[in-house]
PDB file of N, CA and C in Angstrom:
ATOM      1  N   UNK A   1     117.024  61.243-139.811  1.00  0.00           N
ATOM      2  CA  UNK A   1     117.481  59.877-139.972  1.00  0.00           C
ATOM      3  C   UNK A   1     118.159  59.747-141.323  1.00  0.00           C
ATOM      4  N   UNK A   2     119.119  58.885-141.448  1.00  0.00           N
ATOM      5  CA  UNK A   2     120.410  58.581-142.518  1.00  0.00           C
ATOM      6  C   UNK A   2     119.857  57.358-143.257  1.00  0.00           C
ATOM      7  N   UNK A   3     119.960  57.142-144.464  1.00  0.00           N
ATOM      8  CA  UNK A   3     119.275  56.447-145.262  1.00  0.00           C
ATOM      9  C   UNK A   3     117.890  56.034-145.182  1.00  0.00           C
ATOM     10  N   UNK A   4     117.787  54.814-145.713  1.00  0.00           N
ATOM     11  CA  UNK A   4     116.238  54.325-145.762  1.00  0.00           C
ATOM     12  C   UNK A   4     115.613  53.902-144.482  1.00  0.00           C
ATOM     13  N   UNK A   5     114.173  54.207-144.285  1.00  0.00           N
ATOM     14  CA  UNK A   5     113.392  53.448-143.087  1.00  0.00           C
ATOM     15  C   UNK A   5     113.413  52.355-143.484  1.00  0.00           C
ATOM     16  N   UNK A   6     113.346  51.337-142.024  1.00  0.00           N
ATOM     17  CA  UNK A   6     112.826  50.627-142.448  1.00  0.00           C
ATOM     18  C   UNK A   6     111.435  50.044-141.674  1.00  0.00           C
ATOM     19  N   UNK A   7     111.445  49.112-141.644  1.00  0.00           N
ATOM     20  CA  UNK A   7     109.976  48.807-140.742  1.00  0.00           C
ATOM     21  C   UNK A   7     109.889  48.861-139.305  1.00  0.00           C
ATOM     22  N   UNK A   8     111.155  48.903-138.712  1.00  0.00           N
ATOM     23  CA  UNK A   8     111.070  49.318-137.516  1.00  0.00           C
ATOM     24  C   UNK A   8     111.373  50.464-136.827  1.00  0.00           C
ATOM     25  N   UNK A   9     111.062  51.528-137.448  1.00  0.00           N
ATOM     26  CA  UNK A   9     110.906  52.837-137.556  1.00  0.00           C
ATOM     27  C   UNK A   9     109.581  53.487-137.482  1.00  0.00           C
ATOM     28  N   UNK A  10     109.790  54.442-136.130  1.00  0.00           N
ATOM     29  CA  UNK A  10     108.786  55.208-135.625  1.00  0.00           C
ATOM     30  C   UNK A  10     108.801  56.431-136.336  1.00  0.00           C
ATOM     31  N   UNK A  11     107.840  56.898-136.799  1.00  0.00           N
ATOM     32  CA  UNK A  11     107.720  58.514-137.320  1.00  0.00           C
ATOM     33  C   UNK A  11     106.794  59.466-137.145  1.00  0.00           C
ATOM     34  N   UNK A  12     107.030  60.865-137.370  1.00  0.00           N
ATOM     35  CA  UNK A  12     105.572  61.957-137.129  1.00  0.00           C
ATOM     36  C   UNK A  12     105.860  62.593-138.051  1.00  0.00           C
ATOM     37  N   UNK A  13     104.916  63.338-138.411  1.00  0.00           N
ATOM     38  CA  UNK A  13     105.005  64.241-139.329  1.00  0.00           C
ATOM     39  C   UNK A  13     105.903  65.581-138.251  1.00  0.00           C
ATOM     40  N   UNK A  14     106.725  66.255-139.151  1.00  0.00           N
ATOM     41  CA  UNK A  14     108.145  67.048-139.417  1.00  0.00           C
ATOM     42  C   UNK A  14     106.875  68.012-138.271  1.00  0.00           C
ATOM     43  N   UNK A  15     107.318  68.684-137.471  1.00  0.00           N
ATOM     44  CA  UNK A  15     107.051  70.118-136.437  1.00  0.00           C
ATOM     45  C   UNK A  15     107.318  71.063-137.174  1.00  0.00           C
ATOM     46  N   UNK A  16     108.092  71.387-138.004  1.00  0.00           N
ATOM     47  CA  UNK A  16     108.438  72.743-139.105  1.00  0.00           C
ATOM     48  C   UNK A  16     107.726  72.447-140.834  1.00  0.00           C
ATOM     49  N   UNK A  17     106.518  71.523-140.409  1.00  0.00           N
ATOM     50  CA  UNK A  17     105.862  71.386-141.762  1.00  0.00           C
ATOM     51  C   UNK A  17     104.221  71.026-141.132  1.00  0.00           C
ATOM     52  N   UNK A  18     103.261  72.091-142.137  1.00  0.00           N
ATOM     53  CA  UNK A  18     102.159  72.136-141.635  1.00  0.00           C
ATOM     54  C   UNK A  18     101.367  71.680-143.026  1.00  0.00           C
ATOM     55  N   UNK A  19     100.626  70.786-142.631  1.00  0.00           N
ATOM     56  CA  UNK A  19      99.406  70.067-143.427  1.00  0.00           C
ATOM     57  C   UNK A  19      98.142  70.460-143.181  1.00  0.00           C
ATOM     58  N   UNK A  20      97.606  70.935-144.150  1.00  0.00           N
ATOM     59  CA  UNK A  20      96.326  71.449-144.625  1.00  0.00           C
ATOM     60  C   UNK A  20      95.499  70.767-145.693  1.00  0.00           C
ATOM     61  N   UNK A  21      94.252  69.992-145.094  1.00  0.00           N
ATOM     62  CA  UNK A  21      93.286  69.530-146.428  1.00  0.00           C
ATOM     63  C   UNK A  21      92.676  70.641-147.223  1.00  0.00           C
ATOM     64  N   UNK A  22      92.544  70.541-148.457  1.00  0.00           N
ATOM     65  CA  UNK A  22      91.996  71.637-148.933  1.00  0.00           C
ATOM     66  C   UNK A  22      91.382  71.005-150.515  1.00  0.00           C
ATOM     67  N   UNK A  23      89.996  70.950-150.528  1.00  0.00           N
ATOM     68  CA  UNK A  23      89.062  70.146-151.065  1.00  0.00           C
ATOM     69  C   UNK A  23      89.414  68.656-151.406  1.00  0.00           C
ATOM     70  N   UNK A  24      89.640  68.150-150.673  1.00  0.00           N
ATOM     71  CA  UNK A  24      90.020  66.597-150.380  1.00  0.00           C
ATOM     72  C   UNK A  24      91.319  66.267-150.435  1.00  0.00           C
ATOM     73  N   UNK A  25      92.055  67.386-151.032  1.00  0.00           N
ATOM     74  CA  UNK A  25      93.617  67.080-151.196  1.00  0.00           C
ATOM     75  C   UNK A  25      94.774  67.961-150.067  1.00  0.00           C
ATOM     76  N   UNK A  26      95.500  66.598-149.849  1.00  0.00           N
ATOM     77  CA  UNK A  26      96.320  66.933-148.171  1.00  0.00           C
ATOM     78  C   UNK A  26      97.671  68.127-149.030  1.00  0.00           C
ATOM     79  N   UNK A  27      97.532  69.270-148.270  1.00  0.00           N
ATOM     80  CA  UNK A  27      98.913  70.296-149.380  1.00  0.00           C
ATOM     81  C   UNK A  27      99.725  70.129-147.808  1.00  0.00           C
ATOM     82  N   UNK A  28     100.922  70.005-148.201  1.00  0.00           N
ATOM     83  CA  UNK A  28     102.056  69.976-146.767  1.00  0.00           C
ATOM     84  C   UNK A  28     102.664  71.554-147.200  1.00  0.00           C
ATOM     85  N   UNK A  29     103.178  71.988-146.545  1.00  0.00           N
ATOM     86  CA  UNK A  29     103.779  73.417-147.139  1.00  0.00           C
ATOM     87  C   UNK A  29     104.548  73.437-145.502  1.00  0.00           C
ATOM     88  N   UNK A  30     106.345  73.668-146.062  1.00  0.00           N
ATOM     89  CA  UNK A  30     107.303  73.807-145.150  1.00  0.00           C
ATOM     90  C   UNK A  30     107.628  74.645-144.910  1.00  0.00           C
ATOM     91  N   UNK A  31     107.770  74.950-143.441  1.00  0.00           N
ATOM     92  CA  UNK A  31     107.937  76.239-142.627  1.00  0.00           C
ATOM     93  C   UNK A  31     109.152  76.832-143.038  1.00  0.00           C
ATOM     94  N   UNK A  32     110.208  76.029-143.387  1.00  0.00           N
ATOM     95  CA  UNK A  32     111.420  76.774-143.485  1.00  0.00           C
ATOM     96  C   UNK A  32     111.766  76.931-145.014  1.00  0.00           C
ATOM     97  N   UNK A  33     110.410  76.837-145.819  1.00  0.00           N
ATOM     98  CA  UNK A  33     111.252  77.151-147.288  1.00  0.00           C
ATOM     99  C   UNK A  33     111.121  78.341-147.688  1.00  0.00           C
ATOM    100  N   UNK A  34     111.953  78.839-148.627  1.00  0.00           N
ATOM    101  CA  UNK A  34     112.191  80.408-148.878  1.00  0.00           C
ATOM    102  C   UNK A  34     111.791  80.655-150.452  1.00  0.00           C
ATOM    103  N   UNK A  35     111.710  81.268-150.740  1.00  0.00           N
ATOM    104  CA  UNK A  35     111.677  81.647-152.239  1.00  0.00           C
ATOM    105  C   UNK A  35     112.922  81.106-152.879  1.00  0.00           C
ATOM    106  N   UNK A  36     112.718  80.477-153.760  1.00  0.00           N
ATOM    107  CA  UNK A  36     114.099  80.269-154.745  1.00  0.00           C
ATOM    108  C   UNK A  36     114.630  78.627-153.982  1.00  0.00           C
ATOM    109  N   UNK A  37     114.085  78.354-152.513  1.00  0.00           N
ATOM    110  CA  UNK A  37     114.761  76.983-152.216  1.00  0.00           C
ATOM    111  C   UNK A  37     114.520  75.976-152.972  1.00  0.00           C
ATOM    112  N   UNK A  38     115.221  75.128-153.140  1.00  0.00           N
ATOM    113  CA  UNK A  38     115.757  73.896-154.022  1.00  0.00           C
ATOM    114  C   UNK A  38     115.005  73.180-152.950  1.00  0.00           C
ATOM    115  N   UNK A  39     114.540  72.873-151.638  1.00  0.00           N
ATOM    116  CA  UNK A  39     114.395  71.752-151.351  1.00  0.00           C
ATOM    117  C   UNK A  39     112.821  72.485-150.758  1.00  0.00           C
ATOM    118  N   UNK A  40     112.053  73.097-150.570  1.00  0.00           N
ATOM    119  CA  UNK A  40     110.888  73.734-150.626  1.00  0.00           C
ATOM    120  C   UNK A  40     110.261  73.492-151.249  1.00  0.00           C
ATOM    121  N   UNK A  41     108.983  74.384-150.827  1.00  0.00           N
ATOM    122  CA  UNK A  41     107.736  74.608-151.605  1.00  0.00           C
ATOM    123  C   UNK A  41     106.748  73.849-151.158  1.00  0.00           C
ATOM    124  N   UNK A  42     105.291  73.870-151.914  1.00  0.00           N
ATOM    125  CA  UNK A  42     104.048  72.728-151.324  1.00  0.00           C
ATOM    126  C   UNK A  42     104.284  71.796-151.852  1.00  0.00           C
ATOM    127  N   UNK A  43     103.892  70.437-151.220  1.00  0.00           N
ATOM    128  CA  UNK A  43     104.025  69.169-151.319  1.00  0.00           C
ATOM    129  C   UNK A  43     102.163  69.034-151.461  1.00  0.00           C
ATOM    130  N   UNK A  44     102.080  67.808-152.379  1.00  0.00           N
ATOM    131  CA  UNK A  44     100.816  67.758-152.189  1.00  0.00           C
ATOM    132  C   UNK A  44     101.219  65.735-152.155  1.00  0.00           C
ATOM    133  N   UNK A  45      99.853  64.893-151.647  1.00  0.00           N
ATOM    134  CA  UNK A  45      99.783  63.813-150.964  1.00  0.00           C
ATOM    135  C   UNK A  45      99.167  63.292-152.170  1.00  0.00           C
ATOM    136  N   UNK A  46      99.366  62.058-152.863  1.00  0.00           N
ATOM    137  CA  UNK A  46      97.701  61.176-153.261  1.00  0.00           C
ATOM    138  C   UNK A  46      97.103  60.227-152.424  1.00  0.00           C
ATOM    139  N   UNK A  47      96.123  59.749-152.973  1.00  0.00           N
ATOM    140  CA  UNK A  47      95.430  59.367-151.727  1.00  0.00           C
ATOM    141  C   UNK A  47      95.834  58.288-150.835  1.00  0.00           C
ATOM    142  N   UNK A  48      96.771  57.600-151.621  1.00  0.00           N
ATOM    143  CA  UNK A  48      97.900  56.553-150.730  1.00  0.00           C
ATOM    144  C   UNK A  48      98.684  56.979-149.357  1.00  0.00           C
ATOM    145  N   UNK A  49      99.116  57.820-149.890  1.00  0.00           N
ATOM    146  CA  UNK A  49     100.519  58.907-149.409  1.00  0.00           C
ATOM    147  C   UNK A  49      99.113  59.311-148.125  1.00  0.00           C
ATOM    148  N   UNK A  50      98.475  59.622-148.451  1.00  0.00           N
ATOM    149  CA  UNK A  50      97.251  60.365-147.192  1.00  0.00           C
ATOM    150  C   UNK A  50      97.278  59.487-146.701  1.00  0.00           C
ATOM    151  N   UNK A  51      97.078  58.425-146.744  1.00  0.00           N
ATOM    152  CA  UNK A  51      96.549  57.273-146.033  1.00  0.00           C
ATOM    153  C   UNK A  51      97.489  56.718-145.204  1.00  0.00           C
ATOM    154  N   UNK A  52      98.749  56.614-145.653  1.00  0.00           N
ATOM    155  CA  UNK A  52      99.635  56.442-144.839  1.00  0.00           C
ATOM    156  C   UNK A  52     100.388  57.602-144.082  1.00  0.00           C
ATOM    157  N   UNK A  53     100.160  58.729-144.182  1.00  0.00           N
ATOM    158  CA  UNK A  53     100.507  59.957-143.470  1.00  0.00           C
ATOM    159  C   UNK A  53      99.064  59.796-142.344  1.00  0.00           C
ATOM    160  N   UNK A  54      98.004  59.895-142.567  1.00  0.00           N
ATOM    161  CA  UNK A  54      97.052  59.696-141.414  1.00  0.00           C
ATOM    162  C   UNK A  54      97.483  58.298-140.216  1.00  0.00           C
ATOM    163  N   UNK A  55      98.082  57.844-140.258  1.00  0.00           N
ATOM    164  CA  UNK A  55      98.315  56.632-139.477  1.00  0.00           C
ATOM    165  C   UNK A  55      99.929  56.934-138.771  1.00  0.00           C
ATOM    166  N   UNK A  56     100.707  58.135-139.514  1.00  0.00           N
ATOM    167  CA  UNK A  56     102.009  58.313-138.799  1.00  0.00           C
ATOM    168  C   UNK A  56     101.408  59.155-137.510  1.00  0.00           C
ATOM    169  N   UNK A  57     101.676  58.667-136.686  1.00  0.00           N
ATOM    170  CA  UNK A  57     101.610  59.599-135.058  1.00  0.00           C
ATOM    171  C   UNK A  57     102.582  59.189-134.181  1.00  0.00           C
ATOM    172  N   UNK A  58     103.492  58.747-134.342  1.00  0.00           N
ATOM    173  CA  UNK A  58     104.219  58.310-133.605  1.00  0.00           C
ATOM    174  C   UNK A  58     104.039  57.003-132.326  1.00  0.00           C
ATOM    175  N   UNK A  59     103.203  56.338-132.664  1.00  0.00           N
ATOM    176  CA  UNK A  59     102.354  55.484-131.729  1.00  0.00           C
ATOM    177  C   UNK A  59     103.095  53.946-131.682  1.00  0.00           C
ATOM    178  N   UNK A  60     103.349  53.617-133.481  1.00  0.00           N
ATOM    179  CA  UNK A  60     103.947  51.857-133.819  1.00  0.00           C
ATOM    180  C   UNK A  60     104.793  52.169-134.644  1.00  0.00           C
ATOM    181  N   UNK A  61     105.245  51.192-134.965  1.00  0.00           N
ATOM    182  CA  UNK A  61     106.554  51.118-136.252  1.00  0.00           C
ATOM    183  C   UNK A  61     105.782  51.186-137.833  1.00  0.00           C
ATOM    184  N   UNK A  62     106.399  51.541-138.577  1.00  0.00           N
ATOM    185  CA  UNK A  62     105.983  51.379-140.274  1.00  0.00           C
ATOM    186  C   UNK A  62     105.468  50.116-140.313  1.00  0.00           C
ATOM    187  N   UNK A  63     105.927  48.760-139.834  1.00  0.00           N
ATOM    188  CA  UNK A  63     105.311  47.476-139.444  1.00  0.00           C
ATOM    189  C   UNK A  63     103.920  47.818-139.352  1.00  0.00           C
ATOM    190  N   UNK A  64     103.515  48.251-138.525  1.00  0.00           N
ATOM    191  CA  UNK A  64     102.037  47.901-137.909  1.00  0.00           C
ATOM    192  C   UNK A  64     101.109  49.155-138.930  1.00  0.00           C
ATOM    193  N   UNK A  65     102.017  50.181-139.243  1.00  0.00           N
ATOM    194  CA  UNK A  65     101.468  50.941-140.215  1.00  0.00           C
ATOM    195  C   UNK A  65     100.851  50.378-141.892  1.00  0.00           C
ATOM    196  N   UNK A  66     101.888  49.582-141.756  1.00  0.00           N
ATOM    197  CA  UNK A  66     101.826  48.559-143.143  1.00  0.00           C
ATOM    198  C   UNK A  66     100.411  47.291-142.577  1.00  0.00           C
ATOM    199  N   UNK A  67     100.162  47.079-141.612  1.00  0.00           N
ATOM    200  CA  UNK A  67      99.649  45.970-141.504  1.00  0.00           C
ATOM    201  C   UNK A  67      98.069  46.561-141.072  1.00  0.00           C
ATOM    202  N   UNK A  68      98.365  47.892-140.415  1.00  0.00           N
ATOM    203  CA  UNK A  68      96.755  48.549-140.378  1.00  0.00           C
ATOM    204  C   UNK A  68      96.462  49.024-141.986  1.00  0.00           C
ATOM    205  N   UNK A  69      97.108  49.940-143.008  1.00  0.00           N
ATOM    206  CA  UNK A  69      96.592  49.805-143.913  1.00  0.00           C
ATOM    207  C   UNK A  69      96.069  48.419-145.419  1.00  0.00           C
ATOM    208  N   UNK A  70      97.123  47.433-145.025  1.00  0.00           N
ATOM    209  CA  UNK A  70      96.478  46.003-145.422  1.00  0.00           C
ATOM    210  C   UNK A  70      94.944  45.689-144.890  1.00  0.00           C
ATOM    211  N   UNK A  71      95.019  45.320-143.912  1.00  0.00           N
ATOM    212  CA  UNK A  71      93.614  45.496-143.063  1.00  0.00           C
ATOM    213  C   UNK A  71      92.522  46.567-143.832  1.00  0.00           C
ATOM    214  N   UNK A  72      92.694  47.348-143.892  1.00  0.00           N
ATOM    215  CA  UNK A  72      92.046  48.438-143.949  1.00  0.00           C
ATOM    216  C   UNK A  72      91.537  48.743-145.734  1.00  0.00           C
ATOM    217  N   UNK A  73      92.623  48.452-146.571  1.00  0.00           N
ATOM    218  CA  UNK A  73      92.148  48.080-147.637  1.00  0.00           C
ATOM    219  C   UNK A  73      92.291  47.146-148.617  1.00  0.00           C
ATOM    220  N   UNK A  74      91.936  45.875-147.755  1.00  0.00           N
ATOM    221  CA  UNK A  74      92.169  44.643-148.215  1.00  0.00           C
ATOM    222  C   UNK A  74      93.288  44.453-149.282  1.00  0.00           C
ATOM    223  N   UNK A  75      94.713  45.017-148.878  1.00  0.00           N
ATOM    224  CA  UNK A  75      95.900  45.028-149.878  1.00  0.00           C
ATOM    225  C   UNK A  75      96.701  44.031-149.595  1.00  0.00           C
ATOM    226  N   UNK A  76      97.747  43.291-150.350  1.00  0.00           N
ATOM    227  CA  UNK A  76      98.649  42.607-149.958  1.00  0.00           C
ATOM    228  C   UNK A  76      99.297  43.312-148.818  1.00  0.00           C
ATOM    229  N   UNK A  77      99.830  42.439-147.770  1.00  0.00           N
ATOM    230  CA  UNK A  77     100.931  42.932-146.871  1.00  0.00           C
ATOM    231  C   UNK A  77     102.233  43.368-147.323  1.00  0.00           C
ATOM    232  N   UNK A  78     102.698  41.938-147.868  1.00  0.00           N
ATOM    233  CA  UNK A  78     103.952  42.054-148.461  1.00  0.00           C
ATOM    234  C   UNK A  78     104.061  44.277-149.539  1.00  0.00           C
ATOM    235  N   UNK A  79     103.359  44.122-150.640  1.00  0.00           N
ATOM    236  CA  UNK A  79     103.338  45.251-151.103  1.00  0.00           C
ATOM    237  C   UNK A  79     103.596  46.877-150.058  1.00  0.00           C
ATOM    238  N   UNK A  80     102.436  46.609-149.102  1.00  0.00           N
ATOM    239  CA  UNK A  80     102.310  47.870-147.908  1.00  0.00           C
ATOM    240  C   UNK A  80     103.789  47.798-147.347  1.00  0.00           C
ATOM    241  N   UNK A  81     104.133  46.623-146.802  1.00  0.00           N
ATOM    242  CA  UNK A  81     105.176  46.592-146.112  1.00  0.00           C
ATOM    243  C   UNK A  81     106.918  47.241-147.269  1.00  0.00           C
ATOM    244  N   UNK A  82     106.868  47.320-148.744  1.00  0.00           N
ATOM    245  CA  UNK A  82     107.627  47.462-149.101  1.00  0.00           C
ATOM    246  C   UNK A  82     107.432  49.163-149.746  1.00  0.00           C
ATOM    247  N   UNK A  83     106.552  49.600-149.758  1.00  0.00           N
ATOM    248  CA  UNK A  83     106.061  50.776-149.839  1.00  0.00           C
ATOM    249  C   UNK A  83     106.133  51.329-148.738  1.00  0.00           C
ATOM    250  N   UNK A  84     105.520  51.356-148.021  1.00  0.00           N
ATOM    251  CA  UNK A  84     105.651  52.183-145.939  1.00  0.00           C
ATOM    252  C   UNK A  84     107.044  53.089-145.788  1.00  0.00           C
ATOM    253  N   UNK A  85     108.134  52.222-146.407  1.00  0.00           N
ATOM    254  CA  UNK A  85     108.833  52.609-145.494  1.00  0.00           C
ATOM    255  C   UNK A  85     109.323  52.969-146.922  1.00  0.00           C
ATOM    256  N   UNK A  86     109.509  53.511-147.615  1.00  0.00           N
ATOM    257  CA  UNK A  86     110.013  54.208-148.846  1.00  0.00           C
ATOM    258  C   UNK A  86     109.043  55.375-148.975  1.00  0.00           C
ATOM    259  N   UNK A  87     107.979  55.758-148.797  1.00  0.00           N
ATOM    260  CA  UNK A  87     107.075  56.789-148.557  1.00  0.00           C
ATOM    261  C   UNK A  87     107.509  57.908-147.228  1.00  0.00           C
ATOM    262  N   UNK A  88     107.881  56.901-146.057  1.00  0.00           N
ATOM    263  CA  UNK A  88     108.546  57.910-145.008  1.00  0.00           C
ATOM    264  C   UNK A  88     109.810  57.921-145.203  1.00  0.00           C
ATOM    265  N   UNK A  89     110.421  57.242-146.334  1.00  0.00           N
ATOM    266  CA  UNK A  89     112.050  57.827-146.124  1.00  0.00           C
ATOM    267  C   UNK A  89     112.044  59.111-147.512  1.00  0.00           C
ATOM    268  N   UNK A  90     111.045  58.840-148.394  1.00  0.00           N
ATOM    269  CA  UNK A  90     111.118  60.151-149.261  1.00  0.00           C
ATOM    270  C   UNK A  90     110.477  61.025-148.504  1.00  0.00           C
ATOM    271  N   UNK A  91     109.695  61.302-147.595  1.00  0.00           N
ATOM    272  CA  UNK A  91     108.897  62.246-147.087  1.00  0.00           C
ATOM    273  C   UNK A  91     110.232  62.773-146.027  1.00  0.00           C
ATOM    274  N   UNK A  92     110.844  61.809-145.122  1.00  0.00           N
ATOM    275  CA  UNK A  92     112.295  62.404-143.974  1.00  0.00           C
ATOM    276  C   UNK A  92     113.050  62.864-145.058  1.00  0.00           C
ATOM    277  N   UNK A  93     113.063  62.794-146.061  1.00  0.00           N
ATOM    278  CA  UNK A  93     114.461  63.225-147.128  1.00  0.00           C
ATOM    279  C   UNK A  93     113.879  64.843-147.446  1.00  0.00           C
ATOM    280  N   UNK A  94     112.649  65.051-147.448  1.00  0.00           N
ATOM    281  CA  UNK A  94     112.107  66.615-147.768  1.00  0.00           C
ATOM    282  C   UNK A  94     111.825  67.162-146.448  1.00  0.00           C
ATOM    283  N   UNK A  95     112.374  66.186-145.040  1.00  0.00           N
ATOM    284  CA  UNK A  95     112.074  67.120-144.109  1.00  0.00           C
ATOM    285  C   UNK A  95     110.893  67.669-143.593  1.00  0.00           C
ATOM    286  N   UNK A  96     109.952  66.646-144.419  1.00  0.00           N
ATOM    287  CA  UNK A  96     108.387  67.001-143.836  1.00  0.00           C
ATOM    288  C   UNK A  96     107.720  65.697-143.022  1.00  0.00           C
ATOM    289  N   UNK A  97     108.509  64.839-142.595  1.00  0.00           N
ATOM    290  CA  UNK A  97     108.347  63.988-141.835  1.00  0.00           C
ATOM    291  C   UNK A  97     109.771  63.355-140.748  1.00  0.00           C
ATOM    292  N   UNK A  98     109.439  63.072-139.565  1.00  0.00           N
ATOM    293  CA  UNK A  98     110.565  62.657-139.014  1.00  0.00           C
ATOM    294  C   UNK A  98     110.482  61.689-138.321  1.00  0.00           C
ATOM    295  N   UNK A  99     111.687  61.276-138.397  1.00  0.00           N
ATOM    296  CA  UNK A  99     112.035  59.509-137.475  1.00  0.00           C
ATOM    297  C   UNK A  99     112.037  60.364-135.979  1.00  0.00           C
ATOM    298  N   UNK A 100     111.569  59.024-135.500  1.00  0.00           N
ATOM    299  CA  UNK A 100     110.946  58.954-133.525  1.00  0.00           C
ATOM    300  C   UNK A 100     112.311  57.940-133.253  1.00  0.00           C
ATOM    301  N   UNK A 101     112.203  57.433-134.078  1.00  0.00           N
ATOM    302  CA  UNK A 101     113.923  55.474-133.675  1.00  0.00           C
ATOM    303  C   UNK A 101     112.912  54.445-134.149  1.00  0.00           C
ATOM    304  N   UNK A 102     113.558  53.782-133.847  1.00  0.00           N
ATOM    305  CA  UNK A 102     113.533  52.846-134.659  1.00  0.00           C
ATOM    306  C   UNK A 102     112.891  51.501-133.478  1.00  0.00           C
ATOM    307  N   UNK A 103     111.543  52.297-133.261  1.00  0.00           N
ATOM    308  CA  UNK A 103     110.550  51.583-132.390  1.00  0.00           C
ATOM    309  C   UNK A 103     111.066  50.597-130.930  1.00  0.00           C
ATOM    310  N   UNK A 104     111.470  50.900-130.201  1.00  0.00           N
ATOM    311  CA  UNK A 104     112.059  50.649-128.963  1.00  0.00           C
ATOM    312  C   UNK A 104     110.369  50.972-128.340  1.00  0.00           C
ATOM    313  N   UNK A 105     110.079  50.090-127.106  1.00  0.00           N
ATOM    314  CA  UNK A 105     109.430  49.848-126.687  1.00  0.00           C
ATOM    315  C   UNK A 105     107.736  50.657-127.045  1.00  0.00           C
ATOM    316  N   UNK A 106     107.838  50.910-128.628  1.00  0.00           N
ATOM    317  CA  UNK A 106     106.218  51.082-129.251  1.00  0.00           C
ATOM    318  C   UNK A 106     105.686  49.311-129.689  1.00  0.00           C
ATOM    319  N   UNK A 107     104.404  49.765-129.785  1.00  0.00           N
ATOM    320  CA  UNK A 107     103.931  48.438-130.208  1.00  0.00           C
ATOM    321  C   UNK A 107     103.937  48.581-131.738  1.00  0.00           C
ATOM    322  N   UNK A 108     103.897  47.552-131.832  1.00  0.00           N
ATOM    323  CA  UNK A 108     103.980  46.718-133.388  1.00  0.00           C
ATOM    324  C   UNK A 108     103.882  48.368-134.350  1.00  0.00           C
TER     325      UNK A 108
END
């Protein structure tokens, strides 16, 4: 996907990038990076970034992603909702996450 998500955008984590917890911390490490690549290497998550990577499955839009983690840790909406979708457009920009569209008949 070409520029920024936005909230009505479905996503999964990238098929050519494999996530591994490893003592509480999520390491992503991409299938297709090489020695010396510029856009490679391990990615590691904080616990935000986890939190909203555990909820990408391709199921709702960044919307409802933003509105289950509000819920979930009593955060402003507004904030989640302006974060969500800047978290999966830096994560689609390294290719370790990917747009589904832009939520056509998913729920919220």
């Amino acid at each position: 996907m070409e520029g920024p998500m936005t909230l009505d955008a479905v996503c999964v984590p990238a098929e050519d990038a494999v996530a591994r917890e490893i003592e509480g911390e999520i390491i992503i490490v991409p299938l297709w990076a090489g020695i010396g690549d510029a856009r490679g290497g391990l990615r590691t998550l904080n616990p935000a970034g986890q939190a909203i990577r555990q909820k990408l499955g391709g199921q709702q839009r960044l919307r409802g992603v933003a509105s289950l983690l509000a819920d979930e840790f009593a955060a402003p909406l507004a904030l989640l909702e302006n974060g969500v979708p800047g978290f999966a457009s830096g994560m689609a920009q390294r290719e370790i996450l990917a747009a589904k569209g832009q939520g056509k008949g998913i729920d919220q």
